[in-house]
Protein backbone atom coordinates (compact mmCIF):
# COMPACT_ATOMS: atom_id res chain seq x y z
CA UNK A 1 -32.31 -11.66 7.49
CA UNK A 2 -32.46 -14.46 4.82
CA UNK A 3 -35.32 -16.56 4.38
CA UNK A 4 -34.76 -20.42 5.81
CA UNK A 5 -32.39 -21.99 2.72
CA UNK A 6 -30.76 -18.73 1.59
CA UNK A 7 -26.97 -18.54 2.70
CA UNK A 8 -25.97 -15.37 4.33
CA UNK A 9 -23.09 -13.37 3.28
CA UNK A 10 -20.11 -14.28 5.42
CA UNK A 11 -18.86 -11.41 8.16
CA UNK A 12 -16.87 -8.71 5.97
CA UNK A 13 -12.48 -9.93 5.91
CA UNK A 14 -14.35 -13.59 6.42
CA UNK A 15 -14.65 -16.22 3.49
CA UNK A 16 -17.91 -18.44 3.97
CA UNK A 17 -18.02 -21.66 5.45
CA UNK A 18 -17.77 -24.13 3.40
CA UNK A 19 -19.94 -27.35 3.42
CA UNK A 20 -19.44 -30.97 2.29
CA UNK A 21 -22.60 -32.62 1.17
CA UNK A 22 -23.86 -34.97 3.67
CA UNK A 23 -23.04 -38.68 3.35
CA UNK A 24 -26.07 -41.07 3.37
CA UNK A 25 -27.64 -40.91 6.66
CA UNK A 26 -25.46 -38.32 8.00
CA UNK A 27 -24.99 -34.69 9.18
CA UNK A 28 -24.19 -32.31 6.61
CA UNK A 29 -19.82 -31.29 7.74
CA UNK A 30 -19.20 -27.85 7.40
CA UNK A 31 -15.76 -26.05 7.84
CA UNK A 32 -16.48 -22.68 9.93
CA UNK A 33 -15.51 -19.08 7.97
CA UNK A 34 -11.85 -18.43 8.49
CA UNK A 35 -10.20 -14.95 7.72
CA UNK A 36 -9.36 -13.41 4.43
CA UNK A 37 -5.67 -13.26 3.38
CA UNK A 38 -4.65 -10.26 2.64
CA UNK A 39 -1.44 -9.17 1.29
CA UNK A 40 1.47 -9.84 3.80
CA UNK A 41 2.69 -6.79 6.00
CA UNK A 42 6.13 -7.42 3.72
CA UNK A 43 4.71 -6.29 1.05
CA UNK A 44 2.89 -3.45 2.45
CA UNK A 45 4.96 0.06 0.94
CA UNK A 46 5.59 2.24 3.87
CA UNK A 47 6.05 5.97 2.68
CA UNK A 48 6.67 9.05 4.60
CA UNK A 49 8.72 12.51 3.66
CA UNK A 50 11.94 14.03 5.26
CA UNK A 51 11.98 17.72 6.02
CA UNK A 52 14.65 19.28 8.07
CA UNK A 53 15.65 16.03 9.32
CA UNK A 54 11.90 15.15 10.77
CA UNK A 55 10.21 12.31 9.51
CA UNK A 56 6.74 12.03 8.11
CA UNK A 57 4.59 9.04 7.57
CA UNK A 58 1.83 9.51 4.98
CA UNK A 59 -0.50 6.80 6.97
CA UNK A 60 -3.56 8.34 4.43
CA UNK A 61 -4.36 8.55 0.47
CA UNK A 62 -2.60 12.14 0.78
CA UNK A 63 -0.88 14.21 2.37
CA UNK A 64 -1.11 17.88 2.29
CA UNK A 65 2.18 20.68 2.94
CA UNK A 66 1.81 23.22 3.36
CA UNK A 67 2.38 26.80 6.05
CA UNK A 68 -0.97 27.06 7.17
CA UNK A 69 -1.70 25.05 10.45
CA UNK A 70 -3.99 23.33 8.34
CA UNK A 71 -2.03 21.52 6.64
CA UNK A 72 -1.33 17.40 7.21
CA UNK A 73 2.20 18.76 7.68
CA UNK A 74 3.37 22.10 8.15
CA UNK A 75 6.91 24.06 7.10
CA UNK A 76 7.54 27.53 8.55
CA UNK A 77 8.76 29.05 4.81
CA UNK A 78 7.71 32.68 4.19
CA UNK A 79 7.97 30.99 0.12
CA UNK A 80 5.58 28.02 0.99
CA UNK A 81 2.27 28.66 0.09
CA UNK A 82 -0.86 27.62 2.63
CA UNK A 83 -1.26 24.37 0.71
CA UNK A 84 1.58 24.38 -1.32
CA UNK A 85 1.44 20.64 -2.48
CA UNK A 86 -0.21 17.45 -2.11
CA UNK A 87 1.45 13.94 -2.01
CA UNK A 88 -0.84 10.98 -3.25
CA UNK A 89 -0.45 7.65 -2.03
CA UNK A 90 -1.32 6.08 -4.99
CA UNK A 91 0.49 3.36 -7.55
CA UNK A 92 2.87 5.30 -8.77
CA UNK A 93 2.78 8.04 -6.17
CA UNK A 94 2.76 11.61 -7.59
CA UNK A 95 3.07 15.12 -5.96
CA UNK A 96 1.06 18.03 -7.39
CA UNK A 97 0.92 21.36 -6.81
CA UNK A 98 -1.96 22.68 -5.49
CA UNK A 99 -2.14 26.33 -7.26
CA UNK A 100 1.04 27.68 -5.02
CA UNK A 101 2.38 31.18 -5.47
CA UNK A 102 6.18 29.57 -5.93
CA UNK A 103 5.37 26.29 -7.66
CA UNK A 104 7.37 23.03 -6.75
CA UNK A 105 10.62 21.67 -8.05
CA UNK A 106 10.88 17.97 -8.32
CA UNK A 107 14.53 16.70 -8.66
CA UNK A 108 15.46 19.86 -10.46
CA UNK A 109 12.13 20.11 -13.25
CA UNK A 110 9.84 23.11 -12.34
CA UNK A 111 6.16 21.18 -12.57
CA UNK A 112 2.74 21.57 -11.35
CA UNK A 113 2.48 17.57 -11.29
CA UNK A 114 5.03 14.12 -11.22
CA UNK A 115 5.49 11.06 -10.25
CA UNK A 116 8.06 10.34 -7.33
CA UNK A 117 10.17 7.77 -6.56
CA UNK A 118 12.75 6.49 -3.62
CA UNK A 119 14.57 9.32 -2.97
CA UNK A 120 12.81 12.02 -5.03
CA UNK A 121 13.46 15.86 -4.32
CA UNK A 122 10.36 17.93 -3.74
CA UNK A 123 11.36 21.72 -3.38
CA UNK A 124 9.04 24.50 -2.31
CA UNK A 125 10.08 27.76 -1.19
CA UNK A 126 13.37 27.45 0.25
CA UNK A 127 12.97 23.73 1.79
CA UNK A 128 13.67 20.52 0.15
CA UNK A 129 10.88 17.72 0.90
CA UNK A 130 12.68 13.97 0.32
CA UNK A 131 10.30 11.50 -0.84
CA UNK A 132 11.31 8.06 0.84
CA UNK A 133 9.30 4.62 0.51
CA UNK A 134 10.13 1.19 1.29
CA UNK A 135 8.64 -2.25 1.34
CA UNK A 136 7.61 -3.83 4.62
């Protein structure tokens, strides 16, 4: 705890309160902490991949495909490695392979690592992996 006269930090997502000084003979006004802003859900990027007509959100940093069960998302491909590939969720996202027996194919270049974008083609094995984001 602070000592008497040192301000605390304000509750984490909070800003502090903030405090007019007192007017002569008055009580010093203070304004309670109100919540953060934080960027609007609109401009939030949703992303998630197609395969064989399922959809699949990438809610995390990455995602992982792969055939092994272990995998954040799993395709049944005799040519799809155990962890074949990993998408990252980063600004700009990128897909890299992660040592795979087959390699990937994104929108027809043979690569170990690029950047996607809307509607990006990720083959590996035999299955094609569509790369879809959108605001909101």
């Amino acid at each position: 705890w602070p000592t008497p006269g040192t301000p605390r930090a304000p509750p984490a997502g909070r800003r502090p309160a903030t405090c007019r000084p007192p007017a002569t003979g008055s009580r010093r006004r203070c304004s309670p902490a109100s919540p953060r802003r934080t960027a609007s859900p609109a401009g939030r990027v949703r992303r998630w991949v197609e395969i064989n007509g399922t959809r699949h959100q990438i809610a995390r940093s990455s995602l992982v495909i792969g055939r092994s069960t272990e995998a954040d998302v799993r395709v049944d491909d005799p040519g799809v490695s155990r962890r074949h590939c990993e998408i990252q969720a980063v600004e700009p996202p990128v897909v890299r392979d992660l040592g795979s027996t087959n390699g990937i194919v994104v929108d027809g270049q043979h690569t170990k690592r690029a950047t996607l974008r809307d509607g990006s083609r990720i083959v590996v094995g035999s299955t094609t992996i569509i790369y879809r984001q959108a605001e909101g």
